[in-house]
Every structure is written in structure tokens, then in C-alpha cells.
N, C-alpha and C. Protein backbone atom coordinates (compact mmCIF):
# COMPACT_ATOMS: atom_id res chain seq x y z
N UNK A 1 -17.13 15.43 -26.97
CA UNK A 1 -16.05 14.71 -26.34
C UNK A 1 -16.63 13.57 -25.50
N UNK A 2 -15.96 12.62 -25.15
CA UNK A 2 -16.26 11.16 -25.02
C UNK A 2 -16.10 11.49 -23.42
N UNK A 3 -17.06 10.85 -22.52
CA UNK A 3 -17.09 10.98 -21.14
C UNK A 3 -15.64 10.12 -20.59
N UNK A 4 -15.03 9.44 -22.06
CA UNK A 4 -13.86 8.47 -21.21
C UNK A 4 -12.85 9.05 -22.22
N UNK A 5 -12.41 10.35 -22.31
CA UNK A 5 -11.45 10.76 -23.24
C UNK A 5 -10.04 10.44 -22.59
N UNK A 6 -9.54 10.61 -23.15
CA UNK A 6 -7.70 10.18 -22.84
C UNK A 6 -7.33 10.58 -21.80
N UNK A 7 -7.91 12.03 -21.58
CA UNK A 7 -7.07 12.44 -20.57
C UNK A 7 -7.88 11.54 -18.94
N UNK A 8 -9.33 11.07 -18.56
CA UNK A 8 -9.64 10.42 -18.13
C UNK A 8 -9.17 9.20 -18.03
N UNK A 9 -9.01 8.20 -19.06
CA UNK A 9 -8.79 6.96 -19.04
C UNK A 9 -7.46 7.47 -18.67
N UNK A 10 -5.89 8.26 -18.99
CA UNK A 10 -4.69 8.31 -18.28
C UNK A 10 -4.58 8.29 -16.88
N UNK A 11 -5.76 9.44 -16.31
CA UNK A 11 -5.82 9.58 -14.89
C UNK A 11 -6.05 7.56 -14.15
N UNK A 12 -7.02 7.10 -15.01
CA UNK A 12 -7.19 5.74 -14.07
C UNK A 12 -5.80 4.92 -14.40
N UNK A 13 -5.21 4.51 -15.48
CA UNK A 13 -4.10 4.01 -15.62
C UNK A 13 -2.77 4.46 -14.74
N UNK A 14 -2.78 5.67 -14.34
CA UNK A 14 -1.95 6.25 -13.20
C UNK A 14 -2.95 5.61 -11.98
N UNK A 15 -3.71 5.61 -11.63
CA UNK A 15 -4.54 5.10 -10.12
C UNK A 15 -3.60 3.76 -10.14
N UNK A 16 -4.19 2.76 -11.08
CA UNK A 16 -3.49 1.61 -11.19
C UNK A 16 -1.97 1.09 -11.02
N UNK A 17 -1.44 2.45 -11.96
CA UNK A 17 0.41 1.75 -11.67
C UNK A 17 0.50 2.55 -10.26
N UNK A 18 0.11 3.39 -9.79
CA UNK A 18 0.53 3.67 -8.51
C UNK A 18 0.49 2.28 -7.37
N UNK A 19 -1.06 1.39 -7.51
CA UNK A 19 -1.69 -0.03 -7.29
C UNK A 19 -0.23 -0.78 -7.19
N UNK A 20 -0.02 -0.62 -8.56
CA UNK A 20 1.23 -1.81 -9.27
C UNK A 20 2.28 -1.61 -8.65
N UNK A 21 2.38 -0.60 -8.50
CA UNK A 21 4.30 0.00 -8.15
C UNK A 21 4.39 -0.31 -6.77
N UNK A 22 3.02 -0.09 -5.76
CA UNK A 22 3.29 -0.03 -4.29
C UNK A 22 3.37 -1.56 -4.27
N UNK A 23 2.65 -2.55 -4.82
CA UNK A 23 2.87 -4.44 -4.47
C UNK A 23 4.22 -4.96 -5.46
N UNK A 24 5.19 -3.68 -6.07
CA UNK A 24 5.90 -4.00 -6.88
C UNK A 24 5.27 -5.07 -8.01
N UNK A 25 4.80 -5.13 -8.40
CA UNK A 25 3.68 -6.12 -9.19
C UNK A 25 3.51 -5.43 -10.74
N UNK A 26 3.34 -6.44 -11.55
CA UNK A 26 3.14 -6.10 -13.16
C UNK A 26 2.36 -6.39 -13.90
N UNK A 27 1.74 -6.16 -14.74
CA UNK A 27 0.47 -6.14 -15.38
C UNK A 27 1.02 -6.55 -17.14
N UNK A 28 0.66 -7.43 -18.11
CA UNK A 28 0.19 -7.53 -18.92
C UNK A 28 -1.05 -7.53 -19.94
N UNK A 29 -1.38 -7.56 -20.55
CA UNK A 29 -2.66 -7.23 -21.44
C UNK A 29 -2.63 -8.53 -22.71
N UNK A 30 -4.00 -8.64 -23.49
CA UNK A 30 -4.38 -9.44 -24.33
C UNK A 30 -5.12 -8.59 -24.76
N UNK A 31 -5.21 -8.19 -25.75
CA UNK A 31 -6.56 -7.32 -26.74
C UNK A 31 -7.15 -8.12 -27.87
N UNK A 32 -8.35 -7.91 -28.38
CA UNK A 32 -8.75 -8.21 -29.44
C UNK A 32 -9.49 -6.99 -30.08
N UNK A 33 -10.35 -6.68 -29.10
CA UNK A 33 -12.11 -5.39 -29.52
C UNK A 33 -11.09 -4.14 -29.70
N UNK A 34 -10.23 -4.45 -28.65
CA UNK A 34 -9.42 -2.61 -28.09
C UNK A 34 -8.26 -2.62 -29.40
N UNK A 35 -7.69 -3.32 -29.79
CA UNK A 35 -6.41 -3.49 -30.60
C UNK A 35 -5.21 -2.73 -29.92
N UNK A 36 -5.00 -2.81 -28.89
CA UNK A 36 -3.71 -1.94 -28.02
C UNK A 36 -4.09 -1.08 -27.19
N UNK A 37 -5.67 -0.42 -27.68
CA UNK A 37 -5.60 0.90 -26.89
C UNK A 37 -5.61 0.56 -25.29
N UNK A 38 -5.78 -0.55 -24.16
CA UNK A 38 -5.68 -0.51 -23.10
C UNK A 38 -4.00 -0.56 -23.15
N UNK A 39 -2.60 -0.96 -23.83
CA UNK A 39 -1.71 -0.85 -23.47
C UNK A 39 -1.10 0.68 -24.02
N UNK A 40 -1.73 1.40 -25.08
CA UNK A 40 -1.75 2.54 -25.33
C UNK A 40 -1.53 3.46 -24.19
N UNK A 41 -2.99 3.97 -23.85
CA UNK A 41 -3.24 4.45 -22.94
C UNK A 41 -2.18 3.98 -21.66
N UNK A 42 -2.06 2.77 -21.41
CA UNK A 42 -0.55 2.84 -20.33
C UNK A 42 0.49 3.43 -20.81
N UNK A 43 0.72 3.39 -21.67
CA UNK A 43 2.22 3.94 -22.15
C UNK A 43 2.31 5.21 -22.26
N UNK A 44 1.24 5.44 -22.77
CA UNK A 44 1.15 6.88 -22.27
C UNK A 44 1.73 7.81 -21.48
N UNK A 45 1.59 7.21 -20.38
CA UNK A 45 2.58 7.77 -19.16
C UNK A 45 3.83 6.88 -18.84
N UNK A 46 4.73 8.32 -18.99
CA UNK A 46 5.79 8.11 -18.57
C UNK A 46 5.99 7.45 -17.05
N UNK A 47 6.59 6.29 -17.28
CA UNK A 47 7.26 5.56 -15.73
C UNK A 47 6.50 4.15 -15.87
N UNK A 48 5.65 4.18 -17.28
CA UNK A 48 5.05 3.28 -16.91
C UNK A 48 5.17 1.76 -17.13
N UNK A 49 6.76 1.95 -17.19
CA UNK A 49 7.62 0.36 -17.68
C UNK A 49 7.93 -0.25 -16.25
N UNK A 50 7.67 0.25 -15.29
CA UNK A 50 7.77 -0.09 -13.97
C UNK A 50 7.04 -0.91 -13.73
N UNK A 51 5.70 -0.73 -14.55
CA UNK A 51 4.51 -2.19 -14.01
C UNK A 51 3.98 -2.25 -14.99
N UNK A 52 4.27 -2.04 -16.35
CA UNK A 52 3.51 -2.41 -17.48
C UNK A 52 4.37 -3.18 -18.22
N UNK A 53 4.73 -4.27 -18.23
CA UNK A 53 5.25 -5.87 -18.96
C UNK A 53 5.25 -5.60 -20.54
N UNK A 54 4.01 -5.81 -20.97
CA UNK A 54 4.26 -6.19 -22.15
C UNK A 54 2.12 -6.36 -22.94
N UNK A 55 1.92 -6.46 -23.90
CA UNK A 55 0.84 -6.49 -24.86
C UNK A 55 0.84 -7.42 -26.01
N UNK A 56 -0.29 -8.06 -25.92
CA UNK A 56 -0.53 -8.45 -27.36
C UNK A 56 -1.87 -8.40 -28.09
N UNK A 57 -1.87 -8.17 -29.26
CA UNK A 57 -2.87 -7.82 -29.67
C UNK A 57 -2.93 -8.90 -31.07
N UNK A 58 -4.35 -9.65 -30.20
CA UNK A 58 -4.48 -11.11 -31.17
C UNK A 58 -5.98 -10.95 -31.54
N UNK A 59 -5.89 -10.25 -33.06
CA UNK A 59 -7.45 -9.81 -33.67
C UNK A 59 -8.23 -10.52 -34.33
N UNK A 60 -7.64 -11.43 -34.89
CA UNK A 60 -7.93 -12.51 -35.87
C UNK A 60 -7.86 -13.49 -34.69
N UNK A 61 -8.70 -14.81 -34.97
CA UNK A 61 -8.77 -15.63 -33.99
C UNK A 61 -7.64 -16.88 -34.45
N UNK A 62 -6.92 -16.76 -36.18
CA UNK A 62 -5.81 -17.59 -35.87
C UNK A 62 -4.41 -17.05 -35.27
N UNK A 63 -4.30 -15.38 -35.24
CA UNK A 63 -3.64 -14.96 -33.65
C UNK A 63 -3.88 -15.37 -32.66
N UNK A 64 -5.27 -15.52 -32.46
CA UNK A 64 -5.47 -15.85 -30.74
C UNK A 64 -5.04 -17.56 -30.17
N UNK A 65 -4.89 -17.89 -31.77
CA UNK A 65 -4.69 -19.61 -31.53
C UNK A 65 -3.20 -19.50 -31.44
N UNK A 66 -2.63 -19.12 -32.54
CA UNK A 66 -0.78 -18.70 -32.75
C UNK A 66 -0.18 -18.36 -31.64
N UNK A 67 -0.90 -17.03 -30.74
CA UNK A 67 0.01 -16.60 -30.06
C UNK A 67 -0.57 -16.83 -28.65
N UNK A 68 -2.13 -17.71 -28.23
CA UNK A 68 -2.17 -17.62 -26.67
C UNK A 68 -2.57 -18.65 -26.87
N UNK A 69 -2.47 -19.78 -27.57
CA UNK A 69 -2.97 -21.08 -27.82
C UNK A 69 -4.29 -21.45 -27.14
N UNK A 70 -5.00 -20.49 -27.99
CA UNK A 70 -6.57 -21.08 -28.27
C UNK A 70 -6.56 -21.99 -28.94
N UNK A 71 -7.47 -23.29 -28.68
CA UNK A 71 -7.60 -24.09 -29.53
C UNK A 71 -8.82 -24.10 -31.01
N UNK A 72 -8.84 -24.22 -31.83
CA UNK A 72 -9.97 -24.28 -32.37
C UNK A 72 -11.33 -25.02 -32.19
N UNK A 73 -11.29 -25.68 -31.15
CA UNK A 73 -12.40 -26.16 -30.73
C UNK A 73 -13.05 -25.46 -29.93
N UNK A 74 -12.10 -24.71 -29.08
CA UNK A 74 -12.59 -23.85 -27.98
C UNK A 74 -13.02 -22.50 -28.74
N UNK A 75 -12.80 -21.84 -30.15
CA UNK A 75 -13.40 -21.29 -30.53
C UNK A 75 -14.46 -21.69 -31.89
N UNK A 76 -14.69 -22.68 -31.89
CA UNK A 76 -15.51 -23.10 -32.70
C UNK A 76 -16.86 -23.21 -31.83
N UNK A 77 -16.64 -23.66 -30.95
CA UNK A 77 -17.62 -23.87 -29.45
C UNK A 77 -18.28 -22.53 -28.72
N UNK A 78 -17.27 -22.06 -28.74
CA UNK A 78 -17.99 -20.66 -27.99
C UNK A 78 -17.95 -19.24 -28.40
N UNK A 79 -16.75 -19.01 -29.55
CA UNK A 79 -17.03 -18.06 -30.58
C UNK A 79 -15.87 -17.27 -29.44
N UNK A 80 -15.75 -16.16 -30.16
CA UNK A 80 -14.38 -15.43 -30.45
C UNK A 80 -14.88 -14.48 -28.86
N UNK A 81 -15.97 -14.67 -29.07
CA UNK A 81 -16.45 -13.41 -27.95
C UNK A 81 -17.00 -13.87 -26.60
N UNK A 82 -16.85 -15.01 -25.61
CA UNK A 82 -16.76 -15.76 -24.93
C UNK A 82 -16.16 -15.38 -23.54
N UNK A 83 -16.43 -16.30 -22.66
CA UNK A 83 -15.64 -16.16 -20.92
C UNK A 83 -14.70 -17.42 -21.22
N UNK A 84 -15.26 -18.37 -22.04
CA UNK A 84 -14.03 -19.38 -22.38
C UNK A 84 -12.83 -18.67 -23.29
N UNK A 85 -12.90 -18.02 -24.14
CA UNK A 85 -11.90 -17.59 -24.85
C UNK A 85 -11.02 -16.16 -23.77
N UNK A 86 -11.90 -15.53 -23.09
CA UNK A 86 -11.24 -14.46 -22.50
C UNK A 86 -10.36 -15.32 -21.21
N UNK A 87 -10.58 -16.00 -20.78
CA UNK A 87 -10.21 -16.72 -19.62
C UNK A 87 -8.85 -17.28 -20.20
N UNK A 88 -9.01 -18.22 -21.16
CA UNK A 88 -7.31 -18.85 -21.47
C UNK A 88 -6.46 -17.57 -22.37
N UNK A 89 -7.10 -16.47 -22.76
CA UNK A 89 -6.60 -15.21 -23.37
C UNK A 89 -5.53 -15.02 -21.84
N UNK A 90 -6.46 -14.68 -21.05
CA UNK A 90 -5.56 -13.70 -19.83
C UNK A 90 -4.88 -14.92 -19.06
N UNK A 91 -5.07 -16.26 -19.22
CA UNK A 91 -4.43 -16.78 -18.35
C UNK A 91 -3.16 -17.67 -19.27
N UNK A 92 -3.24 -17.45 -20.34
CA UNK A 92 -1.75 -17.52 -21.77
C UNK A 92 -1.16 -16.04 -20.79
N UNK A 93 -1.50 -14.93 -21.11
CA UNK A 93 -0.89 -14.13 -21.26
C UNK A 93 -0.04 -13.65 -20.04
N UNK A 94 -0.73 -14.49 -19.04
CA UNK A 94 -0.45 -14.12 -17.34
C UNK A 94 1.04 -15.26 -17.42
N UNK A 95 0.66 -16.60 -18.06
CA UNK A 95 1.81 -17.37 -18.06
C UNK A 95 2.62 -16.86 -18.73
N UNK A 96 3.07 -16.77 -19.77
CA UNK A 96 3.90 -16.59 -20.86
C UNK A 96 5.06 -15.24 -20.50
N UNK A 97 4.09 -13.95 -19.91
CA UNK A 97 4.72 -13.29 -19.40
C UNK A 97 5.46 -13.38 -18.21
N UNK A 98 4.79 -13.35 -16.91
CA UNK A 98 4.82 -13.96 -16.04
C UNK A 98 5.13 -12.70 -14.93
N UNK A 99 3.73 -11.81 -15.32
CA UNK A 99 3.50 -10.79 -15.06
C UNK A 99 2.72 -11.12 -13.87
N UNK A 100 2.65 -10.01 -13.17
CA UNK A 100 1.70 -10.33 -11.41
C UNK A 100 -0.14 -10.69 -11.67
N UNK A 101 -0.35 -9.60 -12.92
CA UNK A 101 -1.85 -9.80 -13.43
C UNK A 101 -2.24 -9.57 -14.87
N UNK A 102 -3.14 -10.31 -15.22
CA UNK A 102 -3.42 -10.02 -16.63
C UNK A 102 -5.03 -9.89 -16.87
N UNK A 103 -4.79 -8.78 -18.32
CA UNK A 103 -6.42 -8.90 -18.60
C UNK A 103 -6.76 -8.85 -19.66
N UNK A 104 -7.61 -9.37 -20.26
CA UNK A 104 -7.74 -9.96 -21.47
C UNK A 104 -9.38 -8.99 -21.95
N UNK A 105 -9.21 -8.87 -23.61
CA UNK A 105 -10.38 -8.35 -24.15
C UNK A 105 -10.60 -8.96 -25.19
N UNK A 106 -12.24 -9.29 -25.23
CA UNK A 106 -12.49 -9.29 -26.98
C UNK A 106 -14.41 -9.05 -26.68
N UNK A 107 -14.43 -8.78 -27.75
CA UNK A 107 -15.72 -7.97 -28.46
C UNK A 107 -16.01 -7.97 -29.48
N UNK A 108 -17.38 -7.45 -29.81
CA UNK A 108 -17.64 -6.78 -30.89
C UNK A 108 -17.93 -5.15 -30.92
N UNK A 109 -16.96 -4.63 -31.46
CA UNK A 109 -17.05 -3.01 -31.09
C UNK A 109 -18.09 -2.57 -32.34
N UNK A 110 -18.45 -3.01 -33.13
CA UNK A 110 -19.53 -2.50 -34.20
C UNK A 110 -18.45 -1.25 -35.50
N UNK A 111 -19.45 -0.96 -36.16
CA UNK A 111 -20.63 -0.75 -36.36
C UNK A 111 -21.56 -2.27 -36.79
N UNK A 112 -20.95 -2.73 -37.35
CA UNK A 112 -21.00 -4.25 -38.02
C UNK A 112 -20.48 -5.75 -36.90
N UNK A 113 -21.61 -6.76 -37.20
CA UNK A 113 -20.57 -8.12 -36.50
C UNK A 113 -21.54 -8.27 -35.62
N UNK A 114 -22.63 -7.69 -35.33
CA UNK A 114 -23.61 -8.16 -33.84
C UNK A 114 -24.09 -9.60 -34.88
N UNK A 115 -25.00 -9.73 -33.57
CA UNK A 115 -26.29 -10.97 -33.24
C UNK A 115 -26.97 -10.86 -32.59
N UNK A 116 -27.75 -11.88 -32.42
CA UNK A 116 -29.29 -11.71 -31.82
C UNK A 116 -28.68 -11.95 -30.63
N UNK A 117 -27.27 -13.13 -30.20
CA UNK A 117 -27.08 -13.30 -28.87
C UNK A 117 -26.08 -12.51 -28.47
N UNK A 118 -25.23 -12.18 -29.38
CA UNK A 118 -24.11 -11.01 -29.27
C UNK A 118 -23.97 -9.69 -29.97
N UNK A 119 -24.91 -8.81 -29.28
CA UNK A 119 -24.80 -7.80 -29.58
C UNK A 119 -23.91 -6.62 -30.28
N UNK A 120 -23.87 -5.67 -31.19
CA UNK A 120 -23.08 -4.96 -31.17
C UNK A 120 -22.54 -4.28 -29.79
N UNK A 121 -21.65 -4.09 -29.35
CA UNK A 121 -21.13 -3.33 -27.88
C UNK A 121 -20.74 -4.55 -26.82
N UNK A 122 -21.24 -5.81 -27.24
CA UNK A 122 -20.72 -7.12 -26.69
C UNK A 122 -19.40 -7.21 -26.35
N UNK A 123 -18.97 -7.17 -24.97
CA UNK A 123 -17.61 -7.49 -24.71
C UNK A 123 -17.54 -8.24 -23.85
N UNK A 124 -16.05 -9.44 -23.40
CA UNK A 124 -15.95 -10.10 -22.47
C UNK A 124 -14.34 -9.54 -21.70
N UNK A 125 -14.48 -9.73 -20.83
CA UNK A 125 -13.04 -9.38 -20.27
C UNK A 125 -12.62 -10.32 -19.19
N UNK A 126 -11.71 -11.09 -19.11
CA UNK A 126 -11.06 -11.54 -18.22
C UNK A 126 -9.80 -11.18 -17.68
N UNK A 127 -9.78 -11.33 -16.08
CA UNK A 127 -8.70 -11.10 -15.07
C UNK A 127 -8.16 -11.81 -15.12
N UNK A 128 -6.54 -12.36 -14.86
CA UNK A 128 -6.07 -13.44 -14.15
C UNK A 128 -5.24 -12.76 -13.58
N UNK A 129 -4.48 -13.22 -12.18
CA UNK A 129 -3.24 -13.06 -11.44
C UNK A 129 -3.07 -14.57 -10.85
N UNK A 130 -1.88 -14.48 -10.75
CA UNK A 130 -1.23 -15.76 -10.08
C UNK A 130 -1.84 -16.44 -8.57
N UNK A 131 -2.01 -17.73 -9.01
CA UNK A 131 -2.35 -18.14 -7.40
C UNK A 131 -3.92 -18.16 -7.37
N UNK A 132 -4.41 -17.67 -8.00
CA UNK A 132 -5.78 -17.19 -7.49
C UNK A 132 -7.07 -17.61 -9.59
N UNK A 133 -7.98 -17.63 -8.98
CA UNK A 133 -9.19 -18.07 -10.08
C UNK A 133 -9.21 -16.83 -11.10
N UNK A 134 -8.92 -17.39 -12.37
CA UNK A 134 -9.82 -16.00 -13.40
C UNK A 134 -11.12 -16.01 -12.97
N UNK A 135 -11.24 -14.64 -13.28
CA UNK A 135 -12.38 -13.77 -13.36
C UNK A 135 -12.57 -13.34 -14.79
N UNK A 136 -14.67 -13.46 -15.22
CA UNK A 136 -14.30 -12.90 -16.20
C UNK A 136 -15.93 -12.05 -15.92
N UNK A 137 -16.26 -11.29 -16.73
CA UNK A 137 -17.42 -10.90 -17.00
C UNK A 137 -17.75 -10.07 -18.43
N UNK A 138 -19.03 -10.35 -18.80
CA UNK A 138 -19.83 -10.16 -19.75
C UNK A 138 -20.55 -8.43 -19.76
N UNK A 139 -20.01 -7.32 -20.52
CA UNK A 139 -20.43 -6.16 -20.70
C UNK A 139 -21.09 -5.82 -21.69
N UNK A 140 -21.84 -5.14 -21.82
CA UNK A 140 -22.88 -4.84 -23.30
C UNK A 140 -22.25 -3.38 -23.28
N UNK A 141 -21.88 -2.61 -24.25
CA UNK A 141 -21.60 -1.28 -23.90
C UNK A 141 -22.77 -0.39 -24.92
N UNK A 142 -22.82 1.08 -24.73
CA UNK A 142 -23.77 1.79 -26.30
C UNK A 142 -22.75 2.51 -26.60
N UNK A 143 -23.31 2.95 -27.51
CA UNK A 143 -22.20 4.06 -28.51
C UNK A 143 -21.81 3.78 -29.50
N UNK A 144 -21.11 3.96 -30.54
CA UNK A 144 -20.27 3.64 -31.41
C UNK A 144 -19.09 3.11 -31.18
N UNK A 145 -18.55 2.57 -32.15
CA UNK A 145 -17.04 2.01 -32.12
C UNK A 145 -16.28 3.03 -31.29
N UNK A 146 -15.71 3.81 -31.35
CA UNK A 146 -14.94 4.14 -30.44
C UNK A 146 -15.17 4.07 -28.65
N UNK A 147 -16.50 4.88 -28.58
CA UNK A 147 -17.59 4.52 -26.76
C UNK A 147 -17.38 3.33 -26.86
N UNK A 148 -17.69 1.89 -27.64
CA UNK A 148 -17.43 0.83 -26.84
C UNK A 148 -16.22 0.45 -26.64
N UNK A 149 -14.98 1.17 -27.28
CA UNK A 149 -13.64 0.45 -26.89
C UNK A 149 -12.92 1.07 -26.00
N UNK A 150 -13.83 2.40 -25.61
CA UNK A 150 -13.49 3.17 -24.95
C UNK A 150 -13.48 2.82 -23.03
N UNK A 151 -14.74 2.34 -23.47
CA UNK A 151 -16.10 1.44 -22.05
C UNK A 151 -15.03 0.51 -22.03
N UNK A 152 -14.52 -0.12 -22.49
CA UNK A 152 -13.94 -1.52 -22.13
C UNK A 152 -12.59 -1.21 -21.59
N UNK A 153 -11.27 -0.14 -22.03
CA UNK A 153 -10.29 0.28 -21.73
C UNK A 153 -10.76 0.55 -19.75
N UNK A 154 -12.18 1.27 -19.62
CA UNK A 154 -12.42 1.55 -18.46
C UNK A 154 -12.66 0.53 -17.55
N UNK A 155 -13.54 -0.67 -18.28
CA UNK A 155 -13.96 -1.77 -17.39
C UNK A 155 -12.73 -2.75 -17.24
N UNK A 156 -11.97 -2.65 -18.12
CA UNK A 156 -10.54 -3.62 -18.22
C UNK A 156 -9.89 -2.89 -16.79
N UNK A 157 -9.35 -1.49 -16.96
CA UNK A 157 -8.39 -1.37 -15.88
C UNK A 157 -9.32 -1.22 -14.70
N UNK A 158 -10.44 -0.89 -14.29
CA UNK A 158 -11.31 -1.05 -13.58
C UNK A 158 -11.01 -2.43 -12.55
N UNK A 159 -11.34 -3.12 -13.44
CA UNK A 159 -10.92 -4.40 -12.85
C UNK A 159 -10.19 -5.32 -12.71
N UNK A 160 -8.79 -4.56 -13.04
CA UNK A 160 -7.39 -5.28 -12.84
C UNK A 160 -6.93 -4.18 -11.56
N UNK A 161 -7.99 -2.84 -11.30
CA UNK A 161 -7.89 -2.20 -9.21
C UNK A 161 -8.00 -3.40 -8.62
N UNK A 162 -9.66 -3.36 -9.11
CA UNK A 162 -10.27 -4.61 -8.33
C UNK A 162 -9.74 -5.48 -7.64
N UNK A 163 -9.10 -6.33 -8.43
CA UNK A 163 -8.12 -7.36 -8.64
C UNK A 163 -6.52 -7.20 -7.36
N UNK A 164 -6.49 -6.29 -7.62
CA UNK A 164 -5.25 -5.63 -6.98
C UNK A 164 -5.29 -5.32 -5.67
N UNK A 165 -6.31 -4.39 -5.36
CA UNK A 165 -6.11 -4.13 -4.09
C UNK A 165 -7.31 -4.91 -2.97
């Protein structure tokens, strides 16, 4: 069993909407590496339409252009797996919704898709909330496909606490 099994990652997603519910405040998501599972795992729990908005999950990078208007230059330039691409990911998704905070994922979860500069377990994640600078940062995770999308569900809501309180 995975040190970040469901019933773990639920417990932090409850830490969080408790976060959410007390600033009355709402949270959206952007996935790419995870494909839903950070809005999964919210839904999970019941109540959790109180501060959980809404998801999108843009896997293909002419989704990520379609639906959070990446440009193709901006991914021709810095590639799918980027702080430039995670940054206008969560800060589309923060507008559009117009949710209190957003956080954005993409990666390479493996087994397949590394590089010499982007590793298999390569992820980027960006914050945004209103008013205030995205945040993004650069994670390497180990494990297999599931441990790294697992690692990232953790470092995503991790740091949309952060963010919060």
C-alpha cells in the first residue's frame, strides 16, 4: 500500500476544505500528470461543493491551448512540463472560474516520456489566488506511475494550505 493511499490523501483534502470553508473561499484545479485525481480525491468527500468549484483536465497540450489558452509558442518554448505553462494553467483557471485559488499540474508520471532534463517523476505545479503572485515549483518524484501522481495530489493540496492560511 502506497504511503499516500486514499484514505490519507482524503484526510488532507478535508484539512483543506475545512481551510476553504472557514475564509468561505473556493478552490479550482487544472490537471494534466494527475488526469482528475486531485479533483477526485475532493469529491470524494461529501460537503465538498462548498469549496470545490470546478476541474479541468487538459492532457493533450491542444487542450491546454483550447481550454486555458496556452499559446503555442509558450509551449513550443518551454514544453508541456514547465513553470511557464503551469503558471498561465492555474492562472486561466483561477480567471475563468473565479474561484478564491487555483492549482495547476503537469508532468511526466512515466513509465515512458522522461529526458535527460526532464525526468521521469518530473512535475511542475502552480498556485494562483487572486490579488497576489503565482507560485510555482519544480518536483522530481520516485516510484511508478501511480507514487508519482500520487506525490503530486499531496504536493498540489499541500500547497494550496500553504497558500491559504
Amino acid at each position: 500500500m502506497s504511503a499516500y493511499d486514499d484514505k490519507t490523501l482524503g484526510r488532507l483534502a478535508r484539512q483543506l476544505g475545512a481551510v476553504l470553508v472557514a475564509q468561505d473561499a473556493t478552490l479550482t484545479t487544472a490537471e494534466s500528470c494527475t488526469g482528475g485525481f486531485i479533483a477526485k480525491i475532493i469529491t470524494d468527500i461529501d460537503g465538498s461543493s462548498q469549496w470545490f468549484s470546478s476541474a479541468v483536465v487538459t492532457y493533450s497540450n491542444r487542450a491546454k491551448q483550447r481550454l486555458l489558452g496556452l499559446t503555442d509558442a509558450t509551449l513550443q518554448q518551454h514544453g508541456a512540463v514547465s513553470e511557464a505553462v503551469v503558471s498561465v494553467m492555474a492562472e486561466s483557471a483561477l480567471q475563468q472560474d473565479g474561484a478564491s485559488y487555483a492549482v495547476a499540474v503537469s508532468g511526466i508520471a512515466g513509465p515512458a516520456g522522461g529526458s535527460e532534463d526532464k525526468p521521469v517523476g518530473t512535475v511542475w505545479i502552480g498556485w494562483a489566488a487572486a490579488a497576489q503572485p503565482t507560485h510555482s515549483r519544480r518536483l522530481v518524484f520516485d516510484g511508478d506511475r501511480d507514487a508519482v501522481r500520487r506525490q503530486t495530489v499531496v504536493a498540489a493540496l499541500e500547497g494550496v494550505l500553504e497558500l491559504a492560511q
